[in-house]
C-alpha atoms as a PDB file:
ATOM      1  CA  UNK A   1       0.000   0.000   0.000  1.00  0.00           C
ATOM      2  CA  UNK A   2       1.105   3.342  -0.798  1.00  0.00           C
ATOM      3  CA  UNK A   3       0.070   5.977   2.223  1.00  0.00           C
ATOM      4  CA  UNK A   4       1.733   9.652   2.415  1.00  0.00           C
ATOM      5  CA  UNK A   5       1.510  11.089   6.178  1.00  0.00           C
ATOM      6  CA  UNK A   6       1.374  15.102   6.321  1.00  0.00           C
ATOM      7  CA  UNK A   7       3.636  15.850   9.768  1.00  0.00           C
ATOM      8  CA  UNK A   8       6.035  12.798   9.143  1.00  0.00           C
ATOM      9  CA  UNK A   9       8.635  14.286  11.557  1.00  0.00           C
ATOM     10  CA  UNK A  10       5.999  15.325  14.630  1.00  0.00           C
ATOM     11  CA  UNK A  11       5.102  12.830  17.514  1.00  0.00           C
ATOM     12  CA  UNK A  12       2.927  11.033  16.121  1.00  0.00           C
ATOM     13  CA  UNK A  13       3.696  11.669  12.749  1.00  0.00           C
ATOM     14  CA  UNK A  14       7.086   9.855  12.860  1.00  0.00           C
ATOM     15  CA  UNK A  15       5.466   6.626  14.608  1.00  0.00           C
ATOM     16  CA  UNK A  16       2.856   6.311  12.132  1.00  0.00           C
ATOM     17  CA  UNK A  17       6.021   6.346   9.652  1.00  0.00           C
ATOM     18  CA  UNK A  18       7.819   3.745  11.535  1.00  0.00           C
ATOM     19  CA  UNK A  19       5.276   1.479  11.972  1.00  0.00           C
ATOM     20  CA  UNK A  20       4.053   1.387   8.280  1.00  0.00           C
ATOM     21  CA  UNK A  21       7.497   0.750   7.075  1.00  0.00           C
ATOM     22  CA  UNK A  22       7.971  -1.867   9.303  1.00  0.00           C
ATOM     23  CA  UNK A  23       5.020  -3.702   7.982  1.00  0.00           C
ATOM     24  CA  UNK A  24       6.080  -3.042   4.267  1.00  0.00           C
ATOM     25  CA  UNK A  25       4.088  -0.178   3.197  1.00  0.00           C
ATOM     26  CA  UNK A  26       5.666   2.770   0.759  1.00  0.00           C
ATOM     27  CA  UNK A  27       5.217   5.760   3.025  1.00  0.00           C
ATOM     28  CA  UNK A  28       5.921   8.985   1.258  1.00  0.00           C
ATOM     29  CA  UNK A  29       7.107  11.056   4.328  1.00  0.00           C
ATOM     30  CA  UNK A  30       5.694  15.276   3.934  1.00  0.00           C
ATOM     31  CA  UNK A  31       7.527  17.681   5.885  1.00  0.00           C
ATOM     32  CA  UNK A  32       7.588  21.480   6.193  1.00  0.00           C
ATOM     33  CA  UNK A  33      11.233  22.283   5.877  1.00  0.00           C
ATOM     34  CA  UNK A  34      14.861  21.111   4.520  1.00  0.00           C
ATOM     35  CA  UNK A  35      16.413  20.868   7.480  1.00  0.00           C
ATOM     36  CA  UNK A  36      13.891  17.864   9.057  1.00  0.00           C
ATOM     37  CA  UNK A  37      14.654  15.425   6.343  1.00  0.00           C
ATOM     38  CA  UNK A  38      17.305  14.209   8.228  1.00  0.00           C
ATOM     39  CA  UNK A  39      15.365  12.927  11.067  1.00  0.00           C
ATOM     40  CA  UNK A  40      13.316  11.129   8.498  1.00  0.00           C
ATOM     41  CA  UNK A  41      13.531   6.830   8.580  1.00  0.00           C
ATOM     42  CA  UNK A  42      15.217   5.404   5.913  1.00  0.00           C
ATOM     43  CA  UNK A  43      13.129   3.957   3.617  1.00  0.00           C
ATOM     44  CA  UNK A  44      10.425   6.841   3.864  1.00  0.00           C
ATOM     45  CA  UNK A  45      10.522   9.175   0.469  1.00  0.00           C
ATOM     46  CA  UNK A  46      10.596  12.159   1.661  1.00  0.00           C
ATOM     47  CA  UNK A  47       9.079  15.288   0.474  1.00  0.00           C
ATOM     48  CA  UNK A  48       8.972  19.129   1.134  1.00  0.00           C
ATOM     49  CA  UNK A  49       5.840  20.689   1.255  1.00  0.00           C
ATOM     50  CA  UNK A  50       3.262  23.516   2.231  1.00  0.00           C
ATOM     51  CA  UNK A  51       0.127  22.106   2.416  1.00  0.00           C
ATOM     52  CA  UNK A  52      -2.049  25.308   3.286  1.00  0.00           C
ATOM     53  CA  UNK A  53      -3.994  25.568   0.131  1.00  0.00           C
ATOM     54  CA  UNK A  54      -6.399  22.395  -0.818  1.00  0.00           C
ATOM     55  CA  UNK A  55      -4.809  22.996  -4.590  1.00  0.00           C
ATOM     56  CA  UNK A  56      -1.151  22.648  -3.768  1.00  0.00           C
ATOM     57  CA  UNK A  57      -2.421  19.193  -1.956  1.00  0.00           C
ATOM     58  CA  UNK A  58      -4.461  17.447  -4.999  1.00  0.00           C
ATOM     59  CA  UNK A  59      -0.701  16.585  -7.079  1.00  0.00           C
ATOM     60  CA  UNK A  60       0.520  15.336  -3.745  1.00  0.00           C
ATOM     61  CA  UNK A  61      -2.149  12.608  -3.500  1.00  0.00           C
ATOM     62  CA  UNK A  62      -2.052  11.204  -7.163  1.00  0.00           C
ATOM     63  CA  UNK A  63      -0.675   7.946  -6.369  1.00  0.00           C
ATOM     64  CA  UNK A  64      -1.482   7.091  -2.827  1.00  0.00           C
ATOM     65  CA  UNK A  65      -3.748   4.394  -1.590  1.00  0.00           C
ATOM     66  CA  UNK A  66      -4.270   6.260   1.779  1.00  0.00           C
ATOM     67  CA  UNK A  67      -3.563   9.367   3.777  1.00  0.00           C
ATOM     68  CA  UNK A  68      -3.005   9.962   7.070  1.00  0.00           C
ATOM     69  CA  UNK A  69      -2.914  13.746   8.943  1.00  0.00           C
ATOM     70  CA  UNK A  70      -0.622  13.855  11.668  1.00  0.00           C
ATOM     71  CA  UNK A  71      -0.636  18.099  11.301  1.00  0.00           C
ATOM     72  CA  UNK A  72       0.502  20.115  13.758  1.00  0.00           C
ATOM     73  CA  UNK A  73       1.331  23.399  13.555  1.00  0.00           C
ATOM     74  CA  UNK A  74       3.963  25.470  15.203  1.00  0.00           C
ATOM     75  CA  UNK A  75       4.126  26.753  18.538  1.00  0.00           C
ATOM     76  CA  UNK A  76       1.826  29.456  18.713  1.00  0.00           C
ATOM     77  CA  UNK A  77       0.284  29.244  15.398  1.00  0.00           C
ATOM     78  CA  UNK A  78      -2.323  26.252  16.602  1.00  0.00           C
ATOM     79  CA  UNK A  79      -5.351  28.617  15.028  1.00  0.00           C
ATOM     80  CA  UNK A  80      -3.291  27.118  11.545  1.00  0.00           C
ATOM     81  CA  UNK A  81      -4.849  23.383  12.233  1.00  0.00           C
ATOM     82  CA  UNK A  82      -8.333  24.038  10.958  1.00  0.00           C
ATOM     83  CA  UNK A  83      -7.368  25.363   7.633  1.00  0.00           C
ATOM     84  CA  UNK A  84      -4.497  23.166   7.450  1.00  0.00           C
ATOM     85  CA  UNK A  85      -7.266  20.214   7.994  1.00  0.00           C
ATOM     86  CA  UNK A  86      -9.588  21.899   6.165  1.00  0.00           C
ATOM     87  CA  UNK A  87      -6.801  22.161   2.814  1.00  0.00           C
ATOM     88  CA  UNK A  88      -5.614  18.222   3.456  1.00  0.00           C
ATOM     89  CA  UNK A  89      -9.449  17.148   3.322  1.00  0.00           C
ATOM     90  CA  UNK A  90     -10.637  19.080   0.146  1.00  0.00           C
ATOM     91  CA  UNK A  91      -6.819  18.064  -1.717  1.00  0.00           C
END
């Protein structure tokens, strides 16, 4: 199965990585900036991405059996998770 996961680095994010890799799924791995791609598991493709507009998030999907949300925004933005939600669900 093919499954992408939109905040691959976060908490939860990074488990739901690890644990779909480990059961042999191709996890393509979506992460805000350059510099947390290194804390990415091997095996994950990873990709850069902003995912606040529902259009940006449509190409990002083509290909995937499943998606998973794992969103969180940064410190002190958290009024950013409803729109970001709201953009993952209509892409």
């Amino acid at each position: 199965m093919r499954i992408i996961v939109f905040g691959a680095r976060g908490d939860v994010g990074s488990r739901v990585v690890a644990e779909a890799l480990n059961r042999g799924h191709r996890v393509t791995a979506v992460v805000r900036h350059q510099d947390q791609l290194a804390s990415l598991p091997p095996g994950a493709t990873p990709l850069i991405a902003q995912i606040d507009q529902a259009e940006d998030i449509g190409p990002l999907l083509d290909g995937q059996d499943f998606t998973i949300s794992a969103l969180r925004p940064p410190e002190g933005q958290e009024e950013q998770l409803l729109p970001l939600t709201h953009a993952v669900l209509e892409g």
